[in-house]
C-alpha atoms as a PDB file:
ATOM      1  CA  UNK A   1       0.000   0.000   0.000  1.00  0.00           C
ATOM      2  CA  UNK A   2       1.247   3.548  -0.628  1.00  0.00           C
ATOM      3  CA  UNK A   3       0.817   6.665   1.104  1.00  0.00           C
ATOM      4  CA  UNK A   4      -2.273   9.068  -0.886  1.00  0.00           C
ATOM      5  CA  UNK A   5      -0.165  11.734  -0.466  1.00  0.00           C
ATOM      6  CA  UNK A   6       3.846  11.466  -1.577  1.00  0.00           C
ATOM      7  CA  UNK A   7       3.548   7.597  -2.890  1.00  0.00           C
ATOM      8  CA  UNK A   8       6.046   6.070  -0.559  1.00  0.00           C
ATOM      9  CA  UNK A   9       5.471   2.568   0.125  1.00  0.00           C
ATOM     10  CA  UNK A  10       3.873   1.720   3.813  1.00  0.00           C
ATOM     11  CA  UNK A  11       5.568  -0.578   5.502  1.00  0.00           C
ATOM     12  CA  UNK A  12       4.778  -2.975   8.195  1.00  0.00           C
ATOM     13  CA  UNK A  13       8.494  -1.694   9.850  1.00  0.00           C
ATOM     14  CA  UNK A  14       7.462   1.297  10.195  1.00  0.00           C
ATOM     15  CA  UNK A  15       3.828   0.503  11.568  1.00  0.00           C
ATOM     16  CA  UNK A  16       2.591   2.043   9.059  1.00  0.00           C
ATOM     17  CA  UNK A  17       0.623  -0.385   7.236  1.00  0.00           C
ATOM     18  CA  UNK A  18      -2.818   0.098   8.366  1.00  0.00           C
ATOM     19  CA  UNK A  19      -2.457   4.167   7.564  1.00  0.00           C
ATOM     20  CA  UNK A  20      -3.217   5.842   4.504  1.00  0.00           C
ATOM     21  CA  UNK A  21      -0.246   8.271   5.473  1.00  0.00           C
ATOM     22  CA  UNK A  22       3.175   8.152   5.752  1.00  0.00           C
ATOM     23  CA  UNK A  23       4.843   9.655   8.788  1.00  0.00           C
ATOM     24  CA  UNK A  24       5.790  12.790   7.134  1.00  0.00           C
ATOM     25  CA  UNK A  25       2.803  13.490   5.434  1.00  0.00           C
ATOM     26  CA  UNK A  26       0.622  13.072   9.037  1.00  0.00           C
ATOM     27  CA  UNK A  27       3.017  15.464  10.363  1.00  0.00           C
ATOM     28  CA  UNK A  28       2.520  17.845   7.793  1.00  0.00           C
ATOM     29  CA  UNK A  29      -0.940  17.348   8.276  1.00  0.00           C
ATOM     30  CA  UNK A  30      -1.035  18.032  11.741  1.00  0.00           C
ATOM     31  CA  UNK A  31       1.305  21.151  11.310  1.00  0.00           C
ATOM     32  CA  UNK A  32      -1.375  22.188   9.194  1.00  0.00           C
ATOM     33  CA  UNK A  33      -4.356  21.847  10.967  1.00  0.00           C
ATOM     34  CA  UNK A  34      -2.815  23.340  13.760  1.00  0.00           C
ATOM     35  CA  UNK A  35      -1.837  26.686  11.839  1.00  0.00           C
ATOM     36  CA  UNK A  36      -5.384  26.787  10.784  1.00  0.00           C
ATOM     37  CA  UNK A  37      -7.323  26.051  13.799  1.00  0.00           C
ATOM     38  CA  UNK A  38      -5.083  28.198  16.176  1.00  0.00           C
ATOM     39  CA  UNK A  39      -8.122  30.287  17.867  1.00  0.00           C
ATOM     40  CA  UNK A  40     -10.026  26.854  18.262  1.00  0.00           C
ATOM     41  CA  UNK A  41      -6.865  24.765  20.396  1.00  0.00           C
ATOM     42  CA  UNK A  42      -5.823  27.973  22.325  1.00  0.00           C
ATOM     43  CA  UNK A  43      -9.739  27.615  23.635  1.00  0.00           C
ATOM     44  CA  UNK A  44      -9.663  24.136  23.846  1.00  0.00           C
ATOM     45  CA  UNK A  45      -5.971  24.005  26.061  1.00  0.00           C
ATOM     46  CA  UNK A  46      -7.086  27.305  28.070  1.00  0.00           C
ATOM     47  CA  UNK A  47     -10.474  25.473  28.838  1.00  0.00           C
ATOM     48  CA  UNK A  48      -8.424  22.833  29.550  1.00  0.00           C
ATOM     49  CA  UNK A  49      -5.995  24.774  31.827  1.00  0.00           C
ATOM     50  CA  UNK A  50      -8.973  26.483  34.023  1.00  0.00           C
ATOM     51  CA  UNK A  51     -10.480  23.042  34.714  1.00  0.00           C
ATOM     52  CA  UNK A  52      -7.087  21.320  35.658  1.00  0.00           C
ATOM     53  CA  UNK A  53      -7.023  24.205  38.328  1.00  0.00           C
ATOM     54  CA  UNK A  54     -10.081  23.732  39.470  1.00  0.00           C
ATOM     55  CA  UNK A  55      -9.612  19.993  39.989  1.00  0.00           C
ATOM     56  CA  UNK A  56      -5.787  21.693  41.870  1.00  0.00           C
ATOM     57  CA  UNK A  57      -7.966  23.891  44.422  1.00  0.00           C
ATOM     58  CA  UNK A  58     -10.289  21.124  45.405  1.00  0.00           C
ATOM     59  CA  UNK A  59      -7.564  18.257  46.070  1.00  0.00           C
ATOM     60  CA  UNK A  60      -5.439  21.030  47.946  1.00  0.00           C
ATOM     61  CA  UNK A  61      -9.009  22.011  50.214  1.00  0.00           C
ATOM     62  CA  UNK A  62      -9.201  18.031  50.754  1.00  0.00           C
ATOM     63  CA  UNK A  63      -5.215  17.566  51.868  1.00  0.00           C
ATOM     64  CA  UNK A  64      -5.498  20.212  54.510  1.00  0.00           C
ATOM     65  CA  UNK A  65      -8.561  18.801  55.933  1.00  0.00           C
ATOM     66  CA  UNK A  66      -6.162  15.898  56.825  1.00  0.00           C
ATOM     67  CA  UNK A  67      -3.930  15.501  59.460  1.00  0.00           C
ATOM     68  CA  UNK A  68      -0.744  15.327  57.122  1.00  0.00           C
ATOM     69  CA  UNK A  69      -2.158  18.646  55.245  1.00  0.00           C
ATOM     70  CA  UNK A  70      -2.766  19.994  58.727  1.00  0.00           C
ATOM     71  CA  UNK A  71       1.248  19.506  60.007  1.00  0.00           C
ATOM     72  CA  UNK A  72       2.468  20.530  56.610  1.00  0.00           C
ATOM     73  CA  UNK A  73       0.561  24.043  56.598  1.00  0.00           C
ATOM     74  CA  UNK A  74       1.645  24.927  60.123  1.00  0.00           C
ATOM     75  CA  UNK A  75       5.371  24.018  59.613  1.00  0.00           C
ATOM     76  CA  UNK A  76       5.202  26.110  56.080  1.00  0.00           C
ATOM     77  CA  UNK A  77       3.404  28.799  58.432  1.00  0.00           C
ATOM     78  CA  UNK A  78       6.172  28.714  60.784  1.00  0.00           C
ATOM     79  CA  UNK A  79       8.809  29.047  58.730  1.00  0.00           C
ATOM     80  CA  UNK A  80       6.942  31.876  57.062  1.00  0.00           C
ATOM     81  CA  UNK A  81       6.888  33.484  60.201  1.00  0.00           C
ATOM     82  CA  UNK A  82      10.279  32.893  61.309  1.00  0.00           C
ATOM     83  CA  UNK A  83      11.858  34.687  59.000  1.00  0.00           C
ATOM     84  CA  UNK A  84       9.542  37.469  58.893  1.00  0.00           C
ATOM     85  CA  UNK A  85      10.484  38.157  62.724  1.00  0.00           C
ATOM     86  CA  UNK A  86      14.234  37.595  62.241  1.00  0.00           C
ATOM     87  CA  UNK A  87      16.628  40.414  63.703  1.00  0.00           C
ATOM     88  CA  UNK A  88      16.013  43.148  61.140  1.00  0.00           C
ATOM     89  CA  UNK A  89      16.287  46.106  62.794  1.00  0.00           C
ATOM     90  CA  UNK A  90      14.638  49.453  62.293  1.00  0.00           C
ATOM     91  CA  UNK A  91      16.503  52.573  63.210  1.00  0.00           C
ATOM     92  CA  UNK A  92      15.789  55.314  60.782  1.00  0.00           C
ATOM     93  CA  UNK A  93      18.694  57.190  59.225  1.00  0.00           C
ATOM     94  CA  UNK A  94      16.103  59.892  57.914  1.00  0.00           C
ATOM     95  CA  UNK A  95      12.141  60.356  57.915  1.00  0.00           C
ATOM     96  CA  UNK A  96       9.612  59.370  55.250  1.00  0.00           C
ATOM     97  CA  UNK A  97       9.100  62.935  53.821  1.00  0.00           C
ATOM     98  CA  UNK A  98       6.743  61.731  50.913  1.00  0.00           C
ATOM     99  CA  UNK A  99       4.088  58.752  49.969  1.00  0.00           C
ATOM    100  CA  UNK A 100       5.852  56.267  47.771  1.00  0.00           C
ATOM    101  CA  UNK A 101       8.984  55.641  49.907  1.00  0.00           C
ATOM    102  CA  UNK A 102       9.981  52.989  51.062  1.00  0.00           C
ATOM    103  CA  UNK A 103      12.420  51.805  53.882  1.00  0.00           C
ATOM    104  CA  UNK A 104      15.688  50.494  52.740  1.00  0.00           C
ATOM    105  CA  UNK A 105      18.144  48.239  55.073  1.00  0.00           C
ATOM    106  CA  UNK A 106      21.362  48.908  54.671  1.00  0.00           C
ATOM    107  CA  UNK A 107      22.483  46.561  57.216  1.00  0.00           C
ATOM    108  CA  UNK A 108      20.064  44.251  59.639  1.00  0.00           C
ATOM    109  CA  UNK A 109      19.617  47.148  61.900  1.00  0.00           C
ATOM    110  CA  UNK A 110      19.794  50.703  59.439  1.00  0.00           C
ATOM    111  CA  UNK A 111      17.126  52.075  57.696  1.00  0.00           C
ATOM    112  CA  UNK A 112      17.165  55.146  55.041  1.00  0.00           C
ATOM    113  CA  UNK A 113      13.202  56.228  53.572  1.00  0.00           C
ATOM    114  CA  UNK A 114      13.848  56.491  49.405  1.00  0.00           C
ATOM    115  CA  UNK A 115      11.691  56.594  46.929  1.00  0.00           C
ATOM    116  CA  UNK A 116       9.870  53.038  45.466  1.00  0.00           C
ATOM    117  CA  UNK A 117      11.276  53.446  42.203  1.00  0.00           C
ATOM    118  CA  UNK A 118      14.922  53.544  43.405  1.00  0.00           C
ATOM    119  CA  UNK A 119      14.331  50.804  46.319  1.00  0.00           C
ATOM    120  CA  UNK A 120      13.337  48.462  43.510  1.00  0.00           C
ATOM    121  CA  UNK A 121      16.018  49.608  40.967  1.00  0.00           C
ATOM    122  CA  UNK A 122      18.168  46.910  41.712  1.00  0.00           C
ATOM    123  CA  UNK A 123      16.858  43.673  42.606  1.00  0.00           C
ATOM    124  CA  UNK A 124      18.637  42.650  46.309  1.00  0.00           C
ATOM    125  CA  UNK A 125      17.979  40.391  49.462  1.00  0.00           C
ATOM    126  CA  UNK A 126      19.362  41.661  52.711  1.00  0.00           C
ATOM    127  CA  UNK A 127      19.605  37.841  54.170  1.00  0.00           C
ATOM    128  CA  UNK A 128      21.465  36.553  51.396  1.00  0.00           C
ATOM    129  CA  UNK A 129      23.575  39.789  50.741  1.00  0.00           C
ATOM    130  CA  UNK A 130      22.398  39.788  46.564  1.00  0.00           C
ATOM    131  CA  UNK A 131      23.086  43.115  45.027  1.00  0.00           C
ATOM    132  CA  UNK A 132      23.205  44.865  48.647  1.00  0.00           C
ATOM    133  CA  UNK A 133      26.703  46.835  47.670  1.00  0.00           C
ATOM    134  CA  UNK A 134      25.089  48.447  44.487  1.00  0.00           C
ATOM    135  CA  UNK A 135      22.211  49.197  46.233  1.00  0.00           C
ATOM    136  CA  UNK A 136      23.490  50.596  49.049  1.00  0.00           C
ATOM    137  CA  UNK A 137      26.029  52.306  46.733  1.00  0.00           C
ATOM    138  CA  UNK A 138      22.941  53.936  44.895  1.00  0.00           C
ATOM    139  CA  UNK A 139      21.191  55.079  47.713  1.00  0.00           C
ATOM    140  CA  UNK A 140      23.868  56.509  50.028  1.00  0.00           C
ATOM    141  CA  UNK A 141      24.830  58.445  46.501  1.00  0.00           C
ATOM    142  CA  UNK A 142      21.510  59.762  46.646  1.00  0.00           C
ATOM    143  CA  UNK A 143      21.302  60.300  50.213  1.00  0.00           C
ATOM    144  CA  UNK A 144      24.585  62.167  50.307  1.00  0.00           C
ATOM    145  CA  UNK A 145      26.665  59.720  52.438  1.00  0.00           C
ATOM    146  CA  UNK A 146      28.768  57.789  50.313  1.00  0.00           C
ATOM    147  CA  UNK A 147      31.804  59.607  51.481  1.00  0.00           C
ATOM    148  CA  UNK A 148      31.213  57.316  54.800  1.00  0.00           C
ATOM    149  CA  UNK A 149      32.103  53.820  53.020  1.00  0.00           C
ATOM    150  CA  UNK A 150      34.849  55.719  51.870  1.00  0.00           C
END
């Protein structure tokens, strides 16, 4: 038997030999409808997606009815809260003269009020040290008191 398409012999090697396609050409074919039926399979997969999460929320509500979803909440609420009451400090360096500031740490115990935009300039993490010597850099530039790292 040969494929309707190209003419290339099916074989029973290939597993082919019940098709009316070759490989290639049921690839093309599929590459095909897929160009012209994109509006219809975005729906279809985003359908899909939204009922997938759905099934998510209601296994998750289930687990933490039990006692194993019950112990894993409050030790992922614990550490949660742990590290939110770790030793940062808050002594302020200056005051919060305008809305849209926000306090900056430039150590676990210093804080200096600049504006949201230049807080969140540079992405940084005061318990892992990321980025804190450009950012501290850029705001005791702004603030006036670089020449104290000096």
């Amino acid at each position: 038997m040969n494929c309707r398409v190209c003419g290339v012999e099916l074989t029973d090697n290939n597993h082919e030999h019940n098709r009316v396609l070759c490989r290639t050409c049921r690839g093309n074919q599929k590459k095909q409808y897929c160009q012209n039926n994109k509006v219809h399979i975005a729906k279809l997969n985003h359908d899909r997606y939204i009922e997938k999460q759905r099934e998510i929320r209601i296994y998750q509500k289930q687990y933490s009815q039990t006692p194993n979803g019950k112990e894993a909440c409050r030790k992922r609420n614990t550490k949660h809260k742990t590290k939110r009451e770790r030793g940062l400090g808050w002594i302020p360096l200056n005051e919060c003269l305008v809305d849209g500031w926000e306090g900056h740490h430039i150590d676990n115990e210093y804080v200096i009020y600049v504006p949201r935009e230049l807080h969140h300039s540079v992405p940084h993490n005061v318990f892992t040290g990321k980025n804190m010597d450009e950012i501290n850099f850029i705001v005791l530039q702004w603030y006036g008191l670089y020449y104290w790292m000096i």
